[in-house]
Protein backbone atom coordinates (compact mmCIF):
# COMPACT_ATOMS: atom_id res chain seq x y z
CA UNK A 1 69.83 -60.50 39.38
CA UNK A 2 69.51 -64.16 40.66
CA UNK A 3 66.01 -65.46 40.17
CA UNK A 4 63.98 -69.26 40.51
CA UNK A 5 61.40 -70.51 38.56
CA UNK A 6 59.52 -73.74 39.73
CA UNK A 7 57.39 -75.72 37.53
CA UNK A 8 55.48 -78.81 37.47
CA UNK A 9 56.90 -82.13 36.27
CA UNK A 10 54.03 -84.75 34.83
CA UNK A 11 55.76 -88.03 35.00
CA UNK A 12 54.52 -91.51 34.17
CA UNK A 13 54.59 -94.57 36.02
CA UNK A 14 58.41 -96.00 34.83
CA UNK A 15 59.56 -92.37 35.04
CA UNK A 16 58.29 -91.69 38.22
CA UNK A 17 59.76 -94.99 39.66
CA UNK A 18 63.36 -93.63 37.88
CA UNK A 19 63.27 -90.51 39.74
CA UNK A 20 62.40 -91.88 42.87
CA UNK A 21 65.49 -94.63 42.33
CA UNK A 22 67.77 -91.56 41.73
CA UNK A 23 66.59 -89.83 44.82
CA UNK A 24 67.29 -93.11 46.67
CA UNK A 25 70.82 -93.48 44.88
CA UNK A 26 71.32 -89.73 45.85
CA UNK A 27 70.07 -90.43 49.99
CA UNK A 28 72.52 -93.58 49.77
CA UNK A 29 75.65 -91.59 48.58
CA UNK A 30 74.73 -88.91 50.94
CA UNK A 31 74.91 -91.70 54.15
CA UNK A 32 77.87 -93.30 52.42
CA UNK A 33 80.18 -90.27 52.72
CA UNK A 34 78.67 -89.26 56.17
CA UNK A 35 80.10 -92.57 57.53
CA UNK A 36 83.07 -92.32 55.64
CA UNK A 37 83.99 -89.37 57.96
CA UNK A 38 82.79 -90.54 61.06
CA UNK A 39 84.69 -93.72 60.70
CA UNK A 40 87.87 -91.46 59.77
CA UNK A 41 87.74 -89.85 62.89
CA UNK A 42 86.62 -92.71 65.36
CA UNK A 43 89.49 -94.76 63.59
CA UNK A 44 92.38 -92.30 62.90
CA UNK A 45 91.77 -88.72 64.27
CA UNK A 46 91.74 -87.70 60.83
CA UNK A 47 88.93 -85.22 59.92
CA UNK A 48 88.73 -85.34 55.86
CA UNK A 49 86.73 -82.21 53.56
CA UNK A 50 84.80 -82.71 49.94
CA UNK A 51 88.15 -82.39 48.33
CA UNK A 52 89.16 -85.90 49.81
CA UNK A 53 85.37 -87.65 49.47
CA UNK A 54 85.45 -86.10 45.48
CA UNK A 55 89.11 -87.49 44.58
CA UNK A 56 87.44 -91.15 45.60
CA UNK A 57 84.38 -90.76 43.60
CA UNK A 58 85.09 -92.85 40.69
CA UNK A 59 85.75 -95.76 42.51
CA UNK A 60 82.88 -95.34 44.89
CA UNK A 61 80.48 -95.27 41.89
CA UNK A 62 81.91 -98.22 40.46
CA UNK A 63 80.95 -100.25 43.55
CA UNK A 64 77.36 -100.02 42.84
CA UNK A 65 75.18 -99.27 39.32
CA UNK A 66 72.38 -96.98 41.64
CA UNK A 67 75.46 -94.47 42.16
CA UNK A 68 76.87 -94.91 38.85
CA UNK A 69 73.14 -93.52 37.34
CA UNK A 70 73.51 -90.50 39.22
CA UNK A 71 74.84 -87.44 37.17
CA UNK A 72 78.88 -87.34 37.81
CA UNK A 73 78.29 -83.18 38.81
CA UNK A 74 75.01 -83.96 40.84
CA UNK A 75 77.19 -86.43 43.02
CA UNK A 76 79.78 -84.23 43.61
CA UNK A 77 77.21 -82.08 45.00
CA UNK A 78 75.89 -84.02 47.31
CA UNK A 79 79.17 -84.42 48.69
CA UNK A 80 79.34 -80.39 48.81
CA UNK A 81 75.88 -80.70 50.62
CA UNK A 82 77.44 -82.91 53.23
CA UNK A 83 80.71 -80.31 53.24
CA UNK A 84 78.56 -77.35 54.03
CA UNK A 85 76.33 -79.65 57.00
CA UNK A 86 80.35 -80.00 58.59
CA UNK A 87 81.41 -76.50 58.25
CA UNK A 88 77.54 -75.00 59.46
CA UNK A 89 78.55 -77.63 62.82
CA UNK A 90 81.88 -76.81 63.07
CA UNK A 91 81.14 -72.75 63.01
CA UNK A 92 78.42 -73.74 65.35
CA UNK A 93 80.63 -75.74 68.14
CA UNK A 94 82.98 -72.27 67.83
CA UNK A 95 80.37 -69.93 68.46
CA UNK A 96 79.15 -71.80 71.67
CA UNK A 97 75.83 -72.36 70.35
CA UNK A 98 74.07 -76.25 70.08
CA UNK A 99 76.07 -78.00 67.00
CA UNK A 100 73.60 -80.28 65.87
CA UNK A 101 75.82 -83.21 64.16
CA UNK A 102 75.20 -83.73 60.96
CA UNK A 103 72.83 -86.94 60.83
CA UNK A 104 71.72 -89.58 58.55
CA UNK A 105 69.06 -89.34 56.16
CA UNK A 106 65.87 -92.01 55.65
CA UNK A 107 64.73 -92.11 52.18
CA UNK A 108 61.39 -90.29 53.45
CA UNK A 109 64.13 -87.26 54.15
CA UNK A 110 65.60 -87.16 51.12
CA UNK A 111 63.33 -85.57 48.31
CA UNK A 112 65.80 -83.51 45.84
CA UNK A 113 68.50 -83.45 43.76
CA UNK A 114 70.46 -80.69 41.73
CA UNK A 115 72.24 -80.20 38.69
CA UNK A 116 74.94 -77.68 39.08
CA UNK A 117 75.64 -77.38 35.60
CA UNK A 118 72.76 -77.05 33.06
CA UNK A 119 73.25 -79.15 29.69
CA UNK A 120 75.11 -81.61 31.63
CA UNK A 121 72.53 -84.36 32.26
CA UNK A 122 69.88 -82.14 32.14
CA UNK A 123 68.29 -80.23 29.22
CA UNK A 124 64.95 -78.52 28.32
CA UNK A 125 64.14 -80.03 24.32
CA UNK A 126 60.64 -79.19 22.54
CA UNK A 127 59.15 -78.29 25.56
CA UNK A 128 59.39 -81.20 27.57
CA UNK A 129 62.70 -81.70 30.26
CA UNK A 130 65.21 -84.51 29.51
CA UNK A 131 66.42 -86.03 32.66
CA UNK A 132 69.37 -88.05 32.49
CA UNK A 133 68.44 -91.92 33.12
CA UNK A 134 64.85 -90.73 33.19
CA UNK A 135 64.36 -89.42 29.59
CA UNK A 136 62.11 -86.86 28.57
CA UNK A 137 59.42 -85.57 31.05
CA UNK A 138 56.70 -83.20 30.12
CA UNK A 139 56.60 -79.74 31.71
CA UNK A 140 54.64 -77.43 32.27
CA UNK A 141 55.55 -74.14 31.62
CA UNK A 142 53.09 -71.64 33.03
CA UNK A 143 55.60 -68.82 32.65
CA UNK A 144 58.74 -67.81 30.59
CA UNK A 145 62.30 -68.51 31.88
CA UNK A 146 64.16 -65.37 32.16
CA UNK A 147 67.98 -64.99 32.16
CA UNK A 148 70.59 -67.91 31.66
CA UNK A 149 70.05 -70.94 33.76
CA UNK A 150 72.65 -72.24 35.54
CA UNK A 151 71.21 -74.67 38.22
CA UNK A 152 67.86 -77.28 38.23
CA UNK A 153 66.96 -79.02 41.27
CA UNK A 154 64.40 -81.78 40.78
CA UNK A 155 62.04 -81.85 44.19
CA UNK A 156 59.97 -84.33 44.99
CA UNK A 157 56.59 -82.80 47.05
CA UNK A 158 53.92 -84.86 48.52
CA UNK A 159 53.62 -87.18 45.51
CA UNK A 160 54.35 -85.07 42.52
CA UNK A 161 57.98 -83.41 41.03
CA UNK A 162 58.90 -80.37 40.38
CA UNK A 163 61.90 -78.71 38.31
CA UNK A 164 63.85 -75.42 40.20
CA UNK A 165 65.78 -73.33 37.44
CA UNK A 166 67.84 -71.18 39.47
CA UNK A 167 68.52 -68.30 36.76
CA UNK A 168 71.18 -65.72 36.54
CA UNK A 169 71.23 -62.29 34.43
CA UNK A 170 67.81 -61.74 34.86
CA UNK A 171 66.43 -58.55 33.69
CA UNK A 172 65.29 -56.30 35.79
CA UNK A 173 61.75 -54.70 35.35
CA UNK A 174 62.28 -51.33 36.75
CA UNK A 175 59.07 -49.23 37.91
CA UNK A 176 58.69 -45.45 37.13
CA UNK A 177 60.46 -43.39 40.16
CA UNK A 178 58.79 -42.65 42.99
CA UNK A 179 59.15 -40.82 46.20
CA UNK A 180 56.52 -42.45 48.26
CA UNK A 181 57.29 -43.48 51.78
CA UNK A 182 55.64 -46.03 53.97
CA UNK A 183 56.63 -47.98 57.14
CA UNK A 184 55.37 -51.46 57.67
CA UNK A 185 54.45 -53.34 60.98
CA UNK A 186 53.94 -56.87 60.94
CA UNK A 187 51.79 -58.51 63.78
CA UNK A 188 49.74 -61.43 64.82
CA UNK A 189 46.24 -59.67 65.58
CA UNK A 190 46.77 -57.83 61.86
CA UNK A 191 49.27 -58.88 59.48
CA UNK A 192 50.78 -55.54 58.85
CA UNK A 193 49.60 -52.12 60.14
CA UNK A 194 51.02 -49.13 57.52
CA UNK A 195 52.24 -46.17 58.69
CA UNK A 196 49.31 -44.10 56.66
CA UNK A 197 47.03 -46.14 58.33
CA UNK A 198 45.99 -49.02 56.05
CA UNK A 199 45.33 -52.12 58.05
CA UNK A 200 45.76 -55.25 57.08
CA UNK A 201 44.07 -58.26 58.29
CA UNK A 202 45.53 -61.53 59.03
CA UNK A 203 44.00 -64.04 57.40
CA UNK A 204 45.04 -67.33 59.87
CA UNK A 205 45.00 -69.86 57.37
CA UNK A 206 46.21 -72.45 59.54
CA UNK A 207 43.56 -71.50 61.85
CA UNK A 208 41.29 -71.73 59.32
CA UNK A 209 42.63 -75.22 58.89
CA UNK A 210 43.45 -76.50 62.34
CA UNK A 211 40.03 -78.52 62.36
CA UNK A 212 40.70 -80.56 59.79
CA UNK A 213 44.63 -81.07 60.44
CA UNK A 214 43.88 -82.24 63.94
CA UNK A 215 41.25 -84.93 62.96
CA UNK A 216 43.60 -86.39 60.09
CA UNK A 217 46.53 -85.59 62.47
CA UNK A 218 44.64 -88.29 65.36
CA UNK A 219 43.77 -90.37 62.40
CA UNK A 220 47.28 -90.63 61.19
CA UNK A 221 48.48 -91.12 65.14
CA UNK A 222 46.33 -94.36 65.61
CA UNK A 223 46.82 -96.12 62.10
CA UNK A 224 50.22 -94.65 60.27
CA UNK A 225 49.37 -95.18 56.89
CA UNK A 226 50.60 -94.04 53.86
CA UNK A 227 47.45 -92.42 52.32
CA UNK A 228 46.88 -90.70 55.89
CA UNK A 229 50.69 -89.09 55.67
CA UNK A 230 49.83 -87.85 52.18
CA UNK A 231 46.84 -86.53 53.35
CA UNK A 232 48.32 -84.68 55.77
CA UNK A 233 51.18 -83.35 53.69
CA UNK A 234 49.31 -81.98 51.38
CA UNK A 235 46.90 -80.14 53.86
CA UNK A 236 49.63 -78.67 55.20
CA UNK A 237 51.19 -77.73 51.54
CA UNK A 238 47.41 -75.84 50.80
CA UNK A 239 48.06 -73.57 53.77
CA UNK A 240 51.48 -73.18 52.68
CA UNK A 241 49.87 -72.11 48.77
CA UNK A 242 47.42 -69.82 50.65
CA UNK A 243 50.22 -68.38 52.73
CA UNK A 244 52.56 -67.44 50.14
CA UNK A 245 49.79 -66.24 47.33
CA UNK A 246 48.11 -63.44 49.87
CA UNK A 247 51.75 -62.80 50.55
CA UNK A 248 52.87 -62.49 47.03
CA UNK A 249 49.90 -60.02 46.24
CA UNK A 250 50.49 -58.10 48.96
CA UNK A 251 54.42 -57.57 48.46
CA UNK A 252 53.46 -56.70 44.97
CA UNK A 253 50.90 -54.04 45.54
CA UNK A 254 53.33 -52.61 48.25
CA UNK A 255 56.38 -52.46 45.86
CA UNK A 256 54.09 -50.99 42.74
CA UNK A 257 53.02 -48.13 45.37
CA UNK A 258 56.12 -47.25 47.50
CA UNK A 259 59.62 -46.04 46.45
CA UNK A 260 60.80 -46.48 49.67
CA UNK A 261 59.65 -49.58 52.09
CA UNK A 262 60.89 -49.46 55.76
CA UNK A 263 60.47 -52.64 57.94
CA UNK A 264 61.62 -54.44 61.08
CA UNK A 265 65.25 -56.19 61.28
CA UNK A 266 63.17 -59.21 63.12
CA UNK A 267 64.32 -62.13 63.35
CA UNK A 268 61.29 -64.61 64.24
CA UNK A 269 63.46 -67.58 64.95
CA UNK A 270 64.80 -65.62 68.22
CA UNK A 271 61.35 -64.66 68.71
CA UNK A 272 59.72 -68.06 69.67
CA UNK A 273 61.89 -68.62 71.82
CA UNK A 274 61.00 -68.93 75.91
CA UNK A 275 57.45 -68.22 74.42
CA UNK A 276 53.48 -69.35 75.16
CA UNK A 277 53.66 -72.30 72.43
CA UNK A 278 50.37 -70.94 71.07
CA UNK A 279 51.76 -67.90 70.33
CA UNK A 280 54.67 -69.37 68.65
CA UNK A 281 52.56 -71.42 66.57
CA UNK A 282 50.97 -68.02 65.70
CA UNK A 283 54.20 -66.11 64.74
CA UNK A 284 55.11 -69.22 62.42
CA UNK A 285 52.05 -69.31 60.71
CA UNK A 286 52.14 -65.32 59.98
CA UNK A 287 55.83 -66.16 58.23
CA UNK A 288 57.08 -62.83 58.39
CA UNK A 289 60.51 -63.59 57.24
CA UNK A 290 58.99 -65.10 54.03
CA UNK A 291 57.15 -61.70 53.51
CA UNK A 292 60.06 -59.76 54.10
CA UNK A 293 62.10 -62.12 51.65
CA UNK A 294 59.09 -61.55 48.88
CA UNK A 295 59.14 -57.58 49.55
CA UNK A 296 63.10 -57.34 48.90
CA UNK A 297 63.66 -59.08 46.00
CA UNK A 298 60.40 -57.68 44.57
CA UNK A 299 61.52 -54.24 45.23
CA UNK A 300 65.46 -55.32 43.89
CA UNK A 301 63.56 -56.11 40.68
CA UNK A 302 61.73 -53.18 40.59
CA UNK A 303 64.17 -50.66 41.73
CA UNK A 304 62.95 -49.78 44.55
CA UNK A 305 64.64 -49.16 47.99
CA UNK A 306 63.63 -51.64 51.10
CA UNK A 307 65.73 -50.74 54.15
CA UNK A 308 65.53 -52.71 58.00
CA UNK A 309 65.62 -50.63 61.00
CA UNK A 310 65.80 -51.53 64.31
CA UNK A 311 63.44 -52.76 65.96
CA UNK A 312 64.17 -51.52 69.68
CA UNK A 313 61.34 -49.24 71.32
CA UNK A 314 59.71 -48.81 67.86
CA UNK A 315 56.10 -49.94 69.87
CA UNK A 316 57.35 -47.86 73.07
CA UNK A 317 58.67 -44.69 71.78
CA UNK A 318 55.43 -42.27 71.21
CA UNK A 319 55.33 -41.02 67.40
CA UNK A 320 54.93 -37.61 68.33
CA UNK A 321 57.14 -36.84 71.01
CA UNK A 322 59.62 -39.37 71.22
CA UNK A 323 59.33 -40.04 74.96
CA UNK A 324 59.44 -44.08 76.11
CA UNK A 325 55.52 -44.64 76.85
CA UNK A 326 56.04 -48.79 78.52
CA UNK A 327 53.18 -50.87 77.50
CA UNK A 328 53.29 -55.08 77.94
CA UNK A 329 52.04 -57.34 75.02
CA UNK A 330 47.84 -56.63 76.21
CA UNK A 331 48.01 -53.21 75.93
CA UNK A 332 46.67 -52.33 72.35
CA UNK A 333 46.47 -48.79 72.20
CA UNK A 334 49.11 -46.33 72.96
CA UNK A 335 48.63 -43.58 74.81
CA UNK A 336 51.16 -40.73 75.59
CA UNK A 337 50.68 -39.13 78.80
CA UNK A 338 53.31 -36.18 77.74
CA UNK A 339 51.71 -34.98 74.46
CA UNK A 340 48.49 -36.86 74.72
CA UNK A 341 48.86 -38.84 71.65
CA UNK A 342 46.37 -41.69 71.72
CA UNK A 343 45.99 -44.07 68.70
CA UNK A 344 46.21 -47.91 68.43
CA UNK A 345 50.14 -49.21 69.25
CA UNK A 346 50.42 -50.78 65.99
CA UNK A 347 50.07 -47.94 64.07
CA UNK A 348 52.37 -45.81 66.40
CA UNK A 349 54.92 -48.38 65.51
CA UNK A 350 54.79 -47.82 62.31
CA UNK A 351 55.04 -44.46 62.11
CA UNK A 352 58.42 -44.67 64.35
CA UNK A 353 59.52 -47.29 61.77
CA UNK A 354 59.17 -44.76 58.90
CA UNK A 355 61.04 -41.72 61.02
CA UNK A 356 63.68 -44.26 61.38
CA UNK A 357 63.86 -45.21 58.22
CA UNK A 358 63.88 -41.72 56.67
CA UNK A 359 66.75 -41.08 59.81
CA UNK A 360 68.67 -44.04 57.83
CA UNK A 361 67.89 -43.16 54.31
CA UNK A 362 69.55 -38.85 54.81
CA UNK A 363 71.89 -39.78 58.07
CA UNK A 364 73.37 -43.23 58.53
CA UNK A 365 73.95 -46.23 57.05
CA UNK A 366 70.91 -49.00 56.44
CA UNK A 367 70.30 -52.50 55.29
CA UNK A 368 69.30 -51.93 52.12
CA UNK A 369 68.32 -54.51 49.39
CA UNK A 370 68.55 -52.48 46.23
């Protein structure tokens, strides 16, 4: 299996200021080939692909030494970057849905790079990371690399850099079998409600935060300083750290418990759509789709089964009887006035997401992750 490890770069001040001229060399490149193609097309008509922008590399990097520091394989794919921006538009334009032209980037937009070919400019030696044109920058490696690594991306995050290894082969560490069951239903009043009637609580943690946001957030509105931005960012990149580490604990004590997981197919973009906007900003801060993304390759590792169901009727169909039982968005408890079932809608949700889910698993065919 395909697996990414992220670590912490500590760089010092001439190494810092090399990285941050190879992001700029990388942003520059990026813009260069973007007009190349626009100009192509106002000009002659003629729409050109990477295969085109690569065969002119060479002489593009000898036009300036910023380019010509760049890794040869990390410029040719930035230019596969800017490929995949024109073929994501061009599928978009077909499908009828809002293209979105692929636009310029400022160097504040332009934070990573990646080395598609590890060894080649890039190189982990006595436990520090040599960088091509940077040198060697210590690491820290809080956890062993697994597999063989083919990819690094170097990110640049609020101030600090960090190294991706995108690893392949990875072992898998399979769990002892185990013929549990348990549907899951995420929410915004509790995170998830499980189908044997563990509930658990949402824990808000941009709520938690909003007070503090909003007054560096004004701050940062009247005077647009530098220190304020940082500020800011990394306010916002705690809540992300809470966010993900309740959501990484919970995923794993799920997958150590349950051989079989059933969720929701949702898809939360579609969902804040035509919406209150405080409710939106509540379905983005729960992150479900990160969640659901921790739970299935968790449970690929493990060897255990996730599988989606539908989501249709799951919080109108009664549990019990299967009859429709309408109830808007207020209504919190369902109650069946055919078989007089009457517990809280969540929970009756769930337990139609686990019949469904066992329907898939013996009848027809499911999304399954493992």
């Amino acid at each position: 299996m395909r697996k990414s490890f992220k670590y912490r770069l500590f760089t010092n001040k001439t190494q810092e200021d090399r990285l941050s001229a190879l992001l700029g060399s990388a942003c520059f490149l990026y813009n260069c080939a973007l007009e190349h193609r626009i100009v192509c097309w106002k000009q002659w008509h003629k729409s050109i692909n990477y295969y085109d922008q690569a065969n002119s590399l060479k002489e593009i990097r000898d036009l300036g030494s910023g380019i010509a520091e760049l890794n040869y394989s990390c410029s040719q794919n930035i230019l596969r970057q800017l490929d995949k921006a024109f073929q994501a538009f061009f599928r978009r334009l077909r499908s009828g849905s809002k293209p979105g032209f692929p636009r310029f980037k400022g160097k504040n937009r332009f934070h990573s790079i990646t080395f598609p070919a590890y060894g080649n400019g890039i190189k982990l030696k006595n436990g520090k990371l040599y960088i091509q044109n940077v040198g060697h920058v210590r690491i820290k490696l809080h956890r062993n690399l697994e597999g063989k690594i083919k990819t690094v991306t170097i990110k640049r995050q609020n101030g600090r850099f960090y190294a991706s290894f995108s690893c392949d082969d990875v072992p898998k560490n399979i769990l002892p079998l185990s013929s549990k069951e348990i549907g899951i239903d995420v929410g915004i009043k509790s995170f998830a409600v499980m189908s044997d009637g563990q509930i658990i609580d949402n824990p808000k943690y941009l709520k938690q935060s909003e007070t503090k946001l909003k007054a560096i957030q004004s701050k940062y509105s009247k005077k647009r300083s530098k220190k304020l931005k940082r500020k800011l960012s990394r306010l916002h990149e705690r809540v992300s750290n809470q966010r993900k580490d309740f959501q990484h604990k919970l995923s794993r004590k799920i997958v150590d418990e349950f051989g079989f997981i059933f969720i929701e197919n949702l898809q939360p973009k579609d969902m804040v759509e035509n919406n209150f906007r405080i409710l939106n900003k509540y379905i983005n801060d729960a992150a479900w789709s990160q969640f659901f993304n921790f739970l299935s390759y968790k449970a690929e590792e493990a060897g255990r089964k996730l599988i989606k169901v539908s989501p249709k009727n799951t919080t109108q169909i009664c549990s019990k009887c299967g009859k429709i039982v309408s109830k808007n968005l207020s209504v919190r408890v369902h109650d069946c006035p055919y078989c007089g079932l009457k517990i809280d809608r969540d929970l009756n949700a769930a337990k139609n997401i686990l019949w469904l889910g066992r329907s898939l698993v013996f009848k027809t065919e499911a999304v399954c992750f493992s």
